[in-house]
PDB file of N, CA and C in Angstrom:
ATOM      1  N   UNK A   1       0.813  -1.186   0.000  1.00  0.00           N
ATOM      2  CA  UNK A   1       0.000   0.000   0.000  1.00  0.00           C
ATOM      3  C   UNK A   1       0.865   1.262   0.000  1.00  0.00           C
ATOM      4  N   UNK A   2       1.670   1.328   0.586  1.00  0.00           N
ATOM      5  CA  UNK A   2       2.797   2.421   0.674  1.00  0.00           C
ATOM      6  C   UNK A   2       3.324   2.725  -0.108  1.00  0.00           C
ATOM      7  N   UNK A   3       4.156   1.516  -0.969  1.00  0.00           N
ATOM      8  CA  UNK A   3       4.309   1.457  -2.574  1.00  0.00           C
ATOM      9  C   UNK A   3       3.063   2.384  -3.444  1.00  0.00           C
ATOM     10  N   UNK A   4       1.895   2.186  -3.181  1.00  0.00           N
ATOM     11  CA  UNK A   4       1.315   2.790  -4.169  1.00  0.00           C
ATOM     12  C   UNK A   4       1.476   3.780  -4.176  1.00  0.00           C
ATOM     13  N   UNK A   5       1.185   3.956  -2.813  1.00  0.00           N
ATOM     14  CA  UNK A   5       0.784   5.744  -2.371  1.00  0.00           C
ATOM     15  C   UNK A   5       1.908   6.781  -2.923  1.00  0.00           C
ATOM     16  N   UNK A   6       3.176   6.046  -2.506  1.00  0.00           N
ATOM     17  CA  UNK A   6       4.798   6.711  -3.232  1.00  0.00           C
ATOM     18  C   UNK A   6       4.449   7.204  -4.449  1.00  0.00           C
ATOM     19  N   UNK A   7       3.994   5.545  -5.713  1.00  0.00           N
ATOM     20  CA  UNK A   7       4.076   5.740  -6.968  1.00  0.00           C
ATOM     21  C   UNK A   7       3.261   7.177  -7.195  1.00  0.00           C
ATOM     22  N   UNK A   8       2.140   7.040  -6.567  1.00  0.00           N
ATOM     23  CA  UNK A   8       1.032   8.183  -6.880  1.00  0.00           C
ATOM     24  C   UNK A   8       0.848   9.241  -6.877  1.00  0.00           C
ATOM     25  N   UNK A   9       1.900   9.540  -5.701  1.00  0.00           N
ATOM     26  CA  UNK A   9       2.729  10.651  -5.506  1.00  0.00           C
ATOM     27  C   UNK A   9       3.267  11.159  -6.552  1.00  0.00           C
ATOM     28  N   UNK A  10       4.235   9.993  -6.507  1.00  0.00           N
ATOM     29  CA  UNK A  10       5.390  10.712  -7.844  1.00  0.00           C
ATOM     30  C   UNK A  10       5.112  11.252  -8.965  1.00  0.00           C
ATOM     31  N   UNK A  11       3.818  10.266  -9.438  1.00  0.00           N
ATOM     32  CA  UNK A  11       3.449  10.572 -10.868  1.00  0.00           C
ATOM     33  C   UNK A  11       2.324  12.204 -10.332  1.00  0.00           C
ATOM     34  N   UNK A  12       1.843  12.507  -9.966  1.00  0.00           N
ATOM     35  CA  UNK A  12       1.274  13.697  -9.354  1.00  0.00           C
ATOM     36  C   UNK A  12       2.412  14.781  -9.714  1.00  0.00           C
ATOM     37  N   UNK A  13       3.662  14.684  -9.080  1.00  0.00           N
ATOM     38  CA  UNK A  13       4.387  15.611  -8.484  1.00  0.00           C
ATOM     39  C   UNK A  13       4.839  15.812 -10.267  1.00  0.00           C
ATOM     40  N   UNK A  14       5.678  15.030 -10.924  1.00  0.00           N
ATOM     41  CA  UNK A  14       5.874  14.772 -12.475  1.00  0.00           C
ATOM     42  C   UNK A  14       4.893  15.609 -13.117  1.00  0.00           C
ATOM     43  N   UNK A  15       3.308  15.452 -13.174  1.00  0.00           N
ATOM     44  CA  UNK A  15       2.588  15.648 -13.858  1.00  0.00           C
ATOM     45  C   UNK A  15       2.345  17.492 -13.900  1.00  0.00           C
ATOM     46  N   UNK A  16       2.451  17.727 -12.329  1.00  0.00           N
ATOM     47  CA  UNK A  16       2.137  19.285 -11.683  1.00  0.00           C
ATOM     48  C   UNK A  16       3.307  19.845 -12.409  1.00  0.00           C
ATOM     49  N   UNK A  17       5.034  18.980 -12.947  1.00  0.00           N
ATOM     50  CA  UNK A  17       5.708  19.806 -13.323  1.00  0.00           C
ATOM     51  C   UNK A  17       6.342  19.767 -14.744  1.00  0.00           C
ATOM     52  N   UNK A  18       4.979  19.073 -15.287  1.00  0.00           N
ATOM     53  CA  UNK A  18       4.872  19.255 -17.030  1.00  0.00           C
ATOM     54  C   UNK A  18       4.081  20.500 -17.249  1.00  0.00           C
ATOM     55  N   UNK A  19       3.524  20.395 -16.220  1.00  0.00           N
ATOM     56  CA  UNK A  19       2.103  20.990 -16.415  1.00  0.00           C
ATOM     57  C   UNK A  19       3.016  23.065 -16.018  1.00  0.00           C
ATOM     58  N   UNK A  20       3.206  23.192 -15.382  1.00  0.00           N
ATOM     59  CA  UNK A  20       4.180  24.242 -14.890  1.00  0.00           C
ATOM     60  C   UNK A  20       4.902  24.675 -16.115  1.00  0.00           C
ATOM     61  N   UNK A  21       5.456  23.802 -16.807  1.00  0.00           N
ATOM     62  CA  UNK A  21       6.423  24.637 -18.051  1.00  0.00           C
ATOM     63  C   UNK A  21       6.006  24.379 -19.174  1.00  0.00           C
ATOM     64  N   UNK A  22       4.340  24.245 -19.390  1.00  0.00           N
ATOM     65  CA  UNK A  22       3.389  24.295 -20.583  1.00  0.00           C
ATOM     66  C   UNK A  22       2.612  25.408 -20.733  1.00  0.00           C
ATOM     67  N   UNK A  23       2.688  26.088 -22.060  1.00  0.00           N
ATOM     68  CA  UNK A  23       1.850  27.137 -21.906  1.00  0.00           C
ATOM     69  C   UNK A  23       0.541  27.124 -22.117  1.00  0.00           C
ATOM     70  N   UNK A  24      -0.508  27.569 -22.108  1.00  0.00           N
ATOM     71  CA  UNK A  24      -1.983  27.605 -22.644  1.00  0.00           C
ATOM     72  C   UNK A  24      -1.875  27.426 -24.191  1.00  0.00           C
ATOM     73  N   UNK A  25      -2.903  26.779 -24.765  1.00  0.00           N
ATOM     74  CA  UNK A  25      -3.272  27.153 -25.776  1.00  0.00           C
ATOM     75  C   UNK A  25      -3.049  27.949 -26.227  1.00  0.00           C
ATOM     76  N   UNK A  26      -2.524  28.308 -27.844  1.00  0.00           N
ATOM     77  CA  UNK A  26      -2.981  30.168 -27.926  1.00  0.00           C
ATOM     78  C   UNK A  26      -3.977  30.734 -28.276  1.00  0.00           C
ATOM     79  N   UNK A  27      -5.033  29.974 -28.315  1.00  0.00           N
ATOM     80  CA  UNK A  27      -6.582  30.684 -28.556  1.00  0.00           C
ATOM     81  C   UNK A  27      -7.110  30.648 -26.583  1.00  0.00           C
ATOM     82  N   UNK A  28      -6.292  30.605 -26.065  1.00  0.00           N
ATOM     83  CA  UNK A  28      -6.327  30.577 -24.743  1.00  0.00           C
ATOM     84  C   UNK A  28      -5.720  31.893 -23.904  1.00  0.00           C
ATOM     85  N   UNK A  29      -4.691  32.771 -24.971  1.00  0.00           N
ATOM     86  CA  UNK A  29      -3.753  33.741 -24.425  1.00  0.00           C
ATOM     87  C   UNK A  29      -4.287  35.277 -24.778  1.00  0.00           C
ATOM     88  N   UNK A  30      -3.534  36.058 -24.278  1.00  0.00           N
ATOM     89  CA  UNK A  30      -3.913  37.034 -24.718  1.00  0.00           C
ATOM     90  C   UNK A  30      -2.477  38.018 -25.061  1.00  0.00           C
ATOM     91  N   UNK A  31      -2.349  38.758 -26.376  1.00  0.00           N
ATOM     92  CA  UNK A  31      -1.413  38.602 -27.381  1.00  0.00           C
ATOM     93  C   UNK A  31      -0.484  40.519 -27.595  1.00  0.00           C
ATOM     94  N   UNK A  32       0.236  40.958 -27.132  1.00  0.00           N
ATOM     95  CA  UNK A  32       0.393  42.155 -27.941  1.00  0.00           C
ATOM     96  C   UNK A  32       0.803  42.454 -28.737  1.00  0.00           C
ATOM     97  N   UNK A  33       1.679  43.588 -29.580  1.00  0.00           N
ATOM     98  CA  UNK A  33       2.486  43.958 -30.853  1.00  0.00           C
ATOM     99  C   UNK A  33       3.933  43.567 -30.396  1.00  0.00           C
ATOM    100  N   UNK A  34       4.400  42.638 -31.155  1.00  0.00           N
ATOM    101  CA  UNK A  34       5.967  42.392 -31.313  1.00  0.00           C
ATOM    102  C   UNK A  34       6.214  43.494 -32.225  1.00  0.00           C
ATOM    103  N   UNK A  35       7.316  44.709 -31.916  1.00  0.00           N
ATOM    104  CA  UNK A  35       7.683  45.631 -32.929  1.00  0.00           C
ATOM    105  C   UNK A  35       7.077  46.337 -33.620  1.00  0.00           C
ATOM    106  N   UNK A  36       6.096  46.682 -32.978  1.00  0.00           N
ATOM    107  CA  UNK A  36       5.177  47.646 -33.989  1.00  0.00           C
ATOM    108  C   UNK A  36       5.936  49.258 -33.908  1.00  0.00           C
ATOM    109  N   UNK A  37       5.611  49.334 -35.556  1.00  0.00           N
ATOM    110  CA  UNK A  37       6.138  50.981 -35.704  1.00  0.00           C
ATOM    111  C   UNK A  37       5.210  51.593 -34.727  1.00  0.00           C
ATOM    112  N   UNK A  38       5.541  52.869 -34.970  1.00  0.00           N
ATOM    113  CA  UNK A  38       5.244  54.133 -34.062  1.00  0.00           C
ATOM    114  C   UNK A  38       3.853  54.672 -34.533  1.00  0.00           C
ATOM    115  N   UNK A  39       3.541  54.180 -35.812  1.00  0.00           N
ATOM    116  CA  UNK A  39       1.943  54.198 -36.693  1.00  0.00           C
ATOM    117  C   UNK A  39       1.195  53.164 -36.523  1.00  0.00           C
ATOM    118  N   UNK A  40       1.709  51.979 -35.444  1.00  0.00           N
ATOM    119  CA  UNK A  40       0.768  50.445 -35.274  1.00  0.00           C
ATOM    120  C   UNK A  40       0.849  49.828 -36.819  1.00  0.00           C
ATOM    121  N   UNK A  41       0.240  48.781 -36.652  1.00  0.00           N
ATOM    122  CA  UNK A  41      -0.081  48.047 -37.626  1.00  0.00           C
ATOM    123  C   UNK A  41      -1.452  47.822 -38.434  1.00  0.00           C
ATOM    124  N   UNK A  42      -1.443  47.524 -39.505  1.00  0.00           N
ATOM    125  CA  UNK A  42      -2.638  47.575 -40.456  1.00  0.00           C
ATOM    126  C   UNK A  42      -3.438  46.219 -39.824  1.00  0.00           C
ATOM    127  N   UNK A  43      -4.358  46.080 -39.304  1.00  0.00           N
ATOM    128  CA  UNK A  43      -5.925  45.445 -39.444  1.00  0.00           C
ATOM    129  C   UNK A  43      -6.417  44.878 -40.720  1.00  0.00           C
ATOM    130  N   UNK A  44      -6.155  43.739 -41.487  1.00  0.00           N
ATOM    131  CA  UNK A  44      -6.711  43.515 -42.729  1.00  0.00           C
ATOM    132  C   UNK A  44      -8.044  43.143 -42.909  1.00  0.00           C
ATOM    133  N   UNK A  45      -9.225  43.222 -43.882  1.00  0.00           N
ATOM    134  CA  UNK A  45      -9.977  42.417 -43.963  1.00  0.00           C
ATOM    135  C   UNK A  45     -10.098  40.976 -44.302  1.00  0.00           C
ATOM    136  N   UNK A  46      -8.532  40.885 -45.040  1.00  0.00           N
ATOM    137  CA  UNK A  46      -8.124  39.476 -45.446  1.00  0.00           C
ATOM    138  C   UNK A  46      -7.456  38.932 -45.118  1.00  0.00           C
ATOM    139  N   UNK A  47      -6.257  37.952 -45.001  1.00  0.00           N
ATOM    140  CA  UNK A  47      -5.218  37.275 -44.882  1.00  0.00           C
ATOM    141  C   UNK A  47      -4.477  37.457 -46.098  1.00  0.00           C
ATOM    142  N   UNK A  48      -4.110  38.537 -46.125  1.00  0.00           N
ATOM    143  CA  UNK A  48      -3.050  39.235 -47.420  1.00  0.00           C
ATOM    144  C   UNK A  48      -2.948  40.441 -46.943  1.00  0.00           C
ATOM    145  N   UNK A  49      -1.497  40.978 -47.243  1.00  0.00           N
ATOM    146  CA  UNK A  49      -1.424  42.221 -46.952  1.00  0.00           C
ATOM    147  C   UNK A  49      -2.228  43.491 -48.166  1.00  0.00           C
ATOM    148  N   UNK A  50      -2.584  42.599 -49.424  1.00  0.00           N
ATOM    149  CA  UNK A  50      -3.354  43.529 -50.833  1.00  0.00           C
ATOM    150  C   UNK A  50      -4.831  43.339 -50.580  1.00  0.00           C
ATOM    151  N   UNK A  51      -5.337  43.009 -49.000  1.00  0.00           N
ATOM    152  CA  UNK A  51      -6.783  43.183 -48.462  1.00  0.00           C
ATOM    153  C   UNK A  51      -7.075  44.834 -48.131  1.00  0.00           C
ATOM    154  N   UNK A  52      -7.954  45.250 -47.727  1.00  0.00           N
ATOM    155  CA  UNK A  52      -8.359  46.292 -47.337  1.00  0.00           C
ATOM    156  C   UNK A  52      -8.018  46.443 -45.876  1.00  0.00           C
ATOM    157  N   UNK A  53      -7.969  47.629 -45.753  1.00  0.00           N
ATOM    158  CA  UNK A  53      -7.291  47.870 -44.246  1.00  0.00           C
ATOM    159  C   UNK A  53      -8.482  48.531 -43.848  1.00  0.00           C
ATOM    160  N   UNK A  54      -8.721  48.003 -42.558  1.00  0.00           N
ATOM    161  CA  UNK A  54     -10.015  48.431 -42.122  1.00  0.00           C
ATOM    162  C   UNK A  54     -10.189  48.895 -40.576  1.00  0.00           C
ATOM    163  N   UNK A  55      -8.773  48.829 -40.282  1.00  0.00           N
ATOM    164  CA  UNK A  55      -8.411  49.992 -39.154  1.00  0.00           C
ATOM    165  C   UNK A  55      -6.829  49.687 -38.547  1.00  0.00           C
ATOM    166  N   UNK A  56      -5.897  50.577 -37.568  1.00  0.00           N
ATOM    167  CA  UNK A  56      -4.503  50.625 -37.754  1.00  0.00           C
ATOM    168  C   UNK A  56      -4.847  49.858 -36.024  1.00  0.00           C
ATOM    169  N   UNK A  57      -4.244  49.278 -35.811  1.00  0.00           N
ATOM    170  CA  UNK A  57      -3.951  48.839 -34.619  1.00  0.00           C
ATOM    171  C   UNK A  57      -2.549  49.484 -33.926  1.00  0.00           C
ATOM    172  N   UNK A  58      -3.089  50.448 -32.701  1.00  0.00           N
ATOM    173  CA  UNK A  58      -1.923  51.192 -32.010  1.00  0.00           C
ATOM    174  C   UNK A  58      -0.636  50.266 -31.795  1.00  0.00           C
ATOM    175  N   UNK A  59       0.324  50.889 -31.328  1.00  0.00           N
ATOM    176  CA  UNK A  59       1.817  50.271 -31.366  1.00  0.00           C
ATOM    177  C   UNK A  59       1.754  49.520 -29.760  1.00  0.00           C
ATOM    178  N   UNK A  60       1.012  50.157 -29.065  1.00  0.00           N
ATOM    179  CA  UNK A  60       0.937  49.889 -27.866  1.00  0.00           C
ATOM    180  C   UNK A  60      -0.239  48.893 -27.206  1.00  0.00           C
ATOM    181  N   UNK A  61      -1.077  48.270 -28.223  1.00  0.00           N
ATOM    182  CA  UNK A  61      -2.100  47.585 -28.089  1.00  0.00           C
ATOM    183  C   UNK A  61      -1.901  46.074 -26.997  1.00  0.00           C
ATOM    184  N   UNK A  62      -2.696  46.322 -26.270  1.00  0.00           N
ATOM    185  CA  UNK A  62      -2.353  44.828 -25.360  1.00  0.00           C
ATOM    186  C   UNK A  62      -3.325  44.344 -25.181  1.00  0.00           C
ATOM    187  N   UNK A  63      -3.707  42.737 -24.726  1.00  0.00           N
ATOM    188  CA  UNK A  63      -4.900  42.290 -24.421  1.00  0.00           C
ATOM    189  C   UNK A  63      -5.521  41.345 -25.918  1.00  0.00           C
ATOM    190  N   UNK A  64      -4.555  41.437 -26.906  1.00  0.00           N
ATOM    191  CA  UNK A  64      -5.217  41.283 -28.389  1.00  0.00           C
ATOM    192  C   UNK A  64      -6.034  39.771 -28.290  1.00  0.00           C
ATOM    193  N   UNK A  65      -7.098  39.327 -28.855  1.00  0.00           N
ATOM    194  CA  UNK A  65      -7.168  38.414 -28.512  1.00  0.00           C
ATOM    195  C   UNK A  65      -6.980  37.471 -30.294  1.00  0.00           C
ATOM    196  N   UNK A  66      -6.705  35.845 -29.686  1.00  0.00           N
ATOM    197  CA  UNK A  66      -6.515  35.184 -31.015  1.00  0.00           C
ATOM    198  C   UNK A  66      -7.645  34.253 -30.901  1.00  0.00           C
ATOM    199  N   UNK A  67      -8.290  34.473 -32.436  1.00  0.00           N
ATOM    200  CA  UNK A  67      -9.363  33.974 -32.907  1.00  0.00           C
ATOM    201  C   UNK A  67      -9.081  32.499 -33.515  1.00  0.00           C
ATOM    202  N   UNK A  68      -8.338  32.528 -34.755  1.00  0.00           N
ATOM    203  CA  UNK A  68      -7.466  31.201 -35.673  1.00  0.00           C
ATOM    204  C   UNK A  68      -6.412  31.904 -36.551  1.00  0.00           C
ATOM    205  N   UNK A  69      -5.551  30.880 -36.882  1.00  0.00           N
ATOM    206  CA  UNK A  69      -4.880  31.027 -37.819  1.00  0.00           C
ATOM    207  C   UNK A  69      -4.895  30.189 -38.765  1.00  0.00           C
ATOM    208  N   UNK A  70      -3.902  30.574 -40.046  1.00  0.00           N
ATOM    209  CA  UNK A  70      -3.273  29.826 -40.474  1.00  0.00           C
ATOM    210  C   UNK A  70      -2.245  29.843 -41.747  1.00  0.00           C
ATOM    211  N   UNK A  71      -1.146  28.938 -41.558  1.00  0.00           N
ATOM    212  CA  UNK A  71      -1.863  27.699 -41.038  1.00  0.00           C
ATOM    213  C   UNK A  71      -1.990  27.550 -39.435  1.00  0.00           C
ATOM    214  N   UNK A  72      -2.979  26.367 -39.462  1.00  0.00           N
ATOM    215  CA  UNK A  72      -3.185  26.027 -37.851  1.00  0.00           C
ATOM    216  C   UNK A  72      -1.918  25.997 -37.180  1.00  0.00           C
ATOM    217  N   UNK A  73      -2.036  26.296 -35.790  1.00  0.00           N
ATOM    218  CA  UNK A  73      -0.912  26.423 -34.991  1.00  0.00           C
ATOM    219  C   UNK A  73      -0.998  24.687 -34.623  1.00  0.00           C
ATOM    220  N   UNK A  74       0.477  24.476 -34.540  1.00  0.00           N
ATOM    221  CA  UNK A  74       0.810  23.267 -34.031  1.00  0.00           C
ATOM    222  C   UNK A  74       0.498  23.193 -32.195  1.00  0.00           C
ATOM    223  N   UNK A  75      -0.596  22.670 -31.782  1.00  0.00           N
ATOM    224  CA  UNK A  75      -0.448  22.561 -30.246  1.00  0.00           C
ATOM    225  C   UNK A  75       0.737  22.294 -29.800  1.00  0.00           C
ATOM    226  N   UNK A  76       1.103  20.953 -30.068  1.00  0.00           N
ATOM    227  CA  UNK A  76       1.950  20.483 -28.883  1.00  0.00           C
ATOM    228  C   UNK A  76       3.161  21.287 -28.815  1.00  0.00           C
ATOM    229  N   UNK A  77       4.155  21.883 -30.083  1.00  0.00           N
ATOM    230  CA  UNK A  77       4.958  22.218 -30.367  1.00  0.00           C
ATOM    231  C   UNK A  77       4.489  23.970 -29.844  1.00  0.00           C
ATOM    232  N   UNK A  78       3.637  24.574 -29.552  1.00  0.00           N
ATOM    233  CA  UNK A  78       2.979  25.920 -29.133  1.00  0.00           C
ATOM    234  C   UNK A  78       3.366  25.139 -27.693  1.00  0.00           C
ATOM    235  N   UNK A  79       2.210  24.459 -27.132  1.00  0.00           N
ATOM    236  CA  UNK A  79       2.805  24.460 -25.996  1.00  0.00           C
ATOM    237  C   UNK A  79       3.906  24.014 -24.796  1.00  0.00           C
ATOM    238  N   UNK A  80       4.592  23.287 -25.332  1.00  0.00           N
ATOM    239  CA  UNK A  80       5.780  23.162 -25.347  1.00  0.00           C
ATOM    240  C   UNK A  80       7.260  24.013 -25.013  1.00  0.00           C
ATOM    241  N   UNK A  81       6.766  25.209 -26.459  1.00  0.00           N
ATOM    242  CA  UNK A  81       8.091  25.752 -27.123  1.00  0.00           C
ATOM    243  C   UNK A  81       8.174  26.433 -26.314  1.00  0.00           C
ATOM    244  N   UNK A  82       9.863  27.245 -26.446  1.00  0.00           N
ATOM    245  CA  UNK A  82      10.165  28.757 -25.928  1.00  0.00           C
ATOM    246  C   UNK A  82       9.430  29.899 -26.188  1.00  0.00           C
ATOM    247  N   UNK A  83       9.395  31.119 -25.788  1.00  0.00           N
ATOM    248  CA  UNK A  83       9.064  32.158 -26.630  1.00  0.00           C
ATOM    249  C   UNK A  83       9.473  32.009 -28.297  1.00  0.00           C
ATOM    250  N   UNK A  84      10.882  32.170 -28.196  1.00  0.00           N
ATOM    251  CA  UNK A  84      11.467  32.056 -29.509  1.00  0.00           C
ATOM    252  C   UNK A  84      10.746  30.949 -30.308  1.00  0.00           C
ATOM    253  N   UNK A  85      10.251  29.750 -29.927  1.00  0.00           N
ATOM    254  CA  UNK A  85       9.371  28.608 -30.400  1.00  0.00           C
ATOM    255  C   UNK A  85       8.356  29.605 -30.485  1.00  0.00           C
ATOM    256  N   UNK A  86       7.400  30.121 -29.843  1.00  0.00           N
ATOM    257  CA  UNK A  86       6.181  30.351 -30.462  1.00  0.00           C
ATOM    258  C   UNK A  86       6.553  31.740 -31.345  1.00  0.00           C
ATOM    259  N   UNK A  87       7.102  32.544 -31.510  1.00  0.00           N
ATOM    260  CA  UNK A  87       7.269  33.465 -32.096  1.00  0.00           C
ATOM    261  C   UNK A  87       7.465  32.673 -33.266  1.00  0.00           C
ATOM    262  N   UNK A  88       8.812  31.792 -33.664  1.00  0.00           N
ATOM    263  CA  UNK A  88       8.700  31.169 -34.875  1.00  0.00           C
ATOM    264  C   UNK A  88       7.193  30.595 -35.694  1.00  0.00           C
ATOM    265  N   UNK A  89       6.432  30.072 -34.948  1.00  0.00           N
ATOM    266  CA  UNK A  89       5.236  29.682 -35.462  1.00  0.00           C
ATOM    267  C   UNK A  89       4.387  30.526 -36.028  1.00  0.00           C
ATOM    268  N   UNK A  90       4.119  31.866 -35.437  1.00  0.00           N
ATOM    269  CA  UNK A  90       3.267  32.669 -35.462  1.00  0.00           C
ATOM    270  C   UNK A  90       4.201  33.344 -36.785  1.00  0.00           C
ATOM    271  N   UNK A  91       5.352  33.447 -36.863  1.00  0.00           N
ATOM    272  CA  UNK A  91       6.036  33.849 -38.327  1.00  0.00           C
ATOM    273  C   UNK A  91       5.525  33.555 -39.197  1.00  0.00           C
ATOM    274  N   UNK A  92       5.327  32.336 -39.457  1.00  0.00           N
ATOM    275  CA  UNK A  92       4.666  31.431 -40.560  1.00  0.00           C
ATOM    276  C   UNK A  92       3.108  31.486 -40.625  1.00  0.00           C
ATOM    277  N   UNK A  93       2.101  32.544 -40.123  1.00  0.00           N
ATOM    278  CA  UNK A  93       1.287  32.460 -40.359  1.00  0.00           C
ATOM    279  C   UNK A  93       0.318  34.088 -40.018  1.00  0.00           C
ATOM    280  N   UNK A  94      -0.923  33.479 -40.724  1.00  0.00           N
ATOM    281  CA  UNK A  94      -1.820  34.886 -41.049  1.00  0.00           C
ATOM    282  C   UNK A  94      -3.159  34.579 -39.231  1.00  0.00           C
ATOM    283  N   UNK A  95      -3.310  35.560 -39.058  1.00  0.00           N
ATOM    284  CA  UNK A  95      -4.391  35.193 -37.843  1.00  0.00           C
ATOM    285  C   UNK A  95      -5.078  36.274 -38.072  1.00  0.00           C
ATOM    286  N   UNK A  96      -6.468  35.993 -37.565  1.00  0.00           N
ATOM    287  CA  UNK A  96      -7.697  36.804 -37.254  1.00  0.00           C
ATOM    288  C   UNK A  96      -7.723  36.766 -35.741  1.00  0.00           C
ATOM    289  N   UNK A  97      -7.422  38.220 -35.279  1.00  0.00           N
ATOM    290  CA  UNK A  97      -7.783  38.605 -34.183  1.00  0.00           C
ATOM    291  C   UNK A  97      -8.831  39.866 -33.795  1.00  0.00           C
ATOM    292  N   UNK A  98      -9.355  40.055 -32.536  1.00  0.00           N
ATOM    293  CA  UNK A  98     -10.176  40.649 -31.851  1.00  0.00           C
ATOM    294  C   UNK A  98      -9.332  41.546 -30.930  1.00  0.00           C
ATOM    295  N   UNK A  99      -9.495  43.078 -31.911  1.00  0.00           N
ATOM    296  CA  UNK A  99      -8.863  44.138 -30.456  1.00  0.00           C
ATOM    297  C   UNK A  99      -9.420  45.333 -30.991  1.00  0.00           C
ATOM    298  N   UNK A 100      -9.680  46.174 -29.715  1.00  0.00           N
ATOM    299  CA  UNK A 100     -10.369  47.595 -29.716  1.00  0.00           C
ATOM    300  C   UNK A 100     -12.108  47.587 -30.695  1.00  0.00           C
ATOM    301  N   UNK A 101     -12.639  46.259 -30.369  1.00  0.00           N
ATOM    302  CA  UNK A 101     -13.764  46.170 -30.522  1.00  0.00           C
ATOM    303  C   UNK A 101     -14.176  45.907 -31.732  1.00  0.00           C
ATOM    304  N   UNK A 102     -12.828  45.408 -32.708  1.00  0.00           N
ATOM    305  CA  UNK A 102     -12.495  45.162 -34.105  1.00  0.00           C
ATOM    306  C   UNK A 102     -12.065  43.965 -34.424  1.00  0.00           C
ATOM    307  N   UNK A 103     -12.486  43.124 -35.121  1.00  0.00           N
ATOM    308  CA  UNK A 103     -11.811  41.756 -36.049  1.00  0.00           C
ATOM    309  C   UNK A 103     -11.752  42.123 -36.965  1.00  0.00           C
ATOM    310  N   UNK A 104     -10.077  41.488 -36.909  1.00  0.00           N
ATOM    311  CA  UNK A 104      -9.968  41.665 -38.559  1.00  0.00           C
ATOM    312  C   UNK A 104      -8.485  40.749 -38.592  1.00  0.00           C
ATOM    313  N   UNK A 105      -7.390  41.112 -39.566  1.00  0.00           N
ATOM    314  CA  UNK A 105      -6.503  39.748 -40.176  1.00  0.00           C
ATOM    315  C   UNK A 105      -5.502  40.674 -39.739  1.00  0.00           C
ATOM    316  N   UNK A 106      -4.170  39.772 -39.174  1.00  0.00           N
ATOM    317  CA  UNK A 106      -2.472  40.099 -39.346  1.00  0.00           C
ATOM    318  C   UNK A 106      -1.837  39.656 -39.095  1.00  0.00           C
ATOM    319  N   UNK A 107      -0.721  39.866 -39.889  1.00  0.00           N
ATOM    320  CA  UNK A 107       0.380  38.411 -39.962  1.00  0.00           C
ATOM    321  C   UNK A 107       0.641  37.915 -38.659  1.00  0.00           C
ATOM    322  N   UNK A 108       0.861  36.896 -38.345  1.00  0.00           N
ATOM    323  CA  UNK A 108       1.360  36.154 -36.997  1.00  0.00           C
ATOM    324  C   UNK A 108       2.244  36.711 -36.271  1.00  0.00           C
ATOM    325  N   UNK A 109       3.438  37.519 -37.620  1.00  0.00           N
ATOM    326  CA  UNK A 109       4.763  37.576 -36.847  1.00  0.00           C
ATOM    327  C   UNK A 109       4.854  39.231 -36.500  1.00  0.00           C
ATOM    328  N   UNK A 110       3.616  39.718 -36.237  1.00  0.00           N
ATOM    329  CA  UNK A 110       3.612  40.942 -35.302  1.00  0.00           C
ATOM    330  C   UNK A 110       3.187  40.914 -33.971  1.00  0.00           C
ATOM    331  N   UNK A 111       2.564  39.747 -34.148  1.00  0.00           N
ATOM    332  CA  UNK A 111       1.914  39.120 -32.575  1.00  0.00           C
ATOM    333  C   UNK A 111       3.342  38.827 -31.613  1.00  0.00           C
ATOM    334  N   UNK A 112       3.242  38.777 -30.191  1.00  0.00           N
ATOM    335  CA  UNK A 112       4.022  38.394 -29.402  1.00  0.00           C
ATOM    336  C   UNK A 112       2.573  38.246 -27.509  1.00  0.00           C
ATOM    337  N   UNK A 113       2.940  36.516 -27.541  1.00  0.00           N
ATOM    338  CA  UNK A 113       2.283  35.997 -26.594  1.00  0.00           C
ATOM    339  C   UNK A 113       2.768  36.757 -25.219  1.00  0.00           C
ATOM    340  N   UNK A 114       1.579  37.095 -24.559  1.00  0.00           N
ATOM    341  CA  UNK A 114       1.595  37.579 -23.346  1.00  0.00           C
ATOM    342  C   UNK A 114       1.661  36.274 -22.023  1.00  0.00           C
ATOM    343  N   UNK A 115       3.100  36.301 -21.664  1.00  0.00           N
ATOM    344  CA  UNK A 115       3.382  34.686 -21.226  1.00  0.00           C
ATOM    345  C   UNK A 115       3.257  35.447 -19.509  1.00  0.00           C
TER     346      UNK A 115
END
């Protein structure tokens, strides 16, 4: 019985400290401007930058929220990675997000996860 209780332990204690250096989802996070000029960034209606711009998102915007991307974000490798890991991902892709009471499209790699 003691034996178990140990094992049960252990695997508990293991599990609490996968769980500790995993991040959320990123339709779970909430996102600001990696490097935005001093004019913010364009808001697309599309997933192309030759969409219509349909409002500038400030340089200082926080709270952004993520709707989808794509391509789809890899979970395991999102939650998993470093910053530098998720920044790479979000490079490679277009997202629709929700900020200042606006949806609309922009590239991934202006996003930076609020960890």
């Amino acid at each position: 019985m003691k034996r178990l209780f140990l094992f049960v332990a252990a695997l508990a204690a293991a599990t609490t400290a996968a769980q500790a250096q995993m991040s959320p989802s990123p339709y779970d996070m909430k996102f600001t401007l990696r490097d935005a000029p001093a004019g913010g960034v364009p808001l697309y209606s599309g997933m192309a930058t030759g969409s219509k711009v349909i409002a500038t998102i400030p340089g200082n915007a926080t709270g952004i929220i993520l709707r989808w991307c794509r391509p789809e974000l890899p979970f395991q490798a999102w939650q998993f990675g470093s910053l530098k890991a998720q920044r790479g991902i979000l490079d490679e892709a277009w997202c629709e997000i929700q900020t200042g009471g606006k949806i609309g499209n922009v590239e991934g790699k202006v996003l930076d996860p609020i960890r």
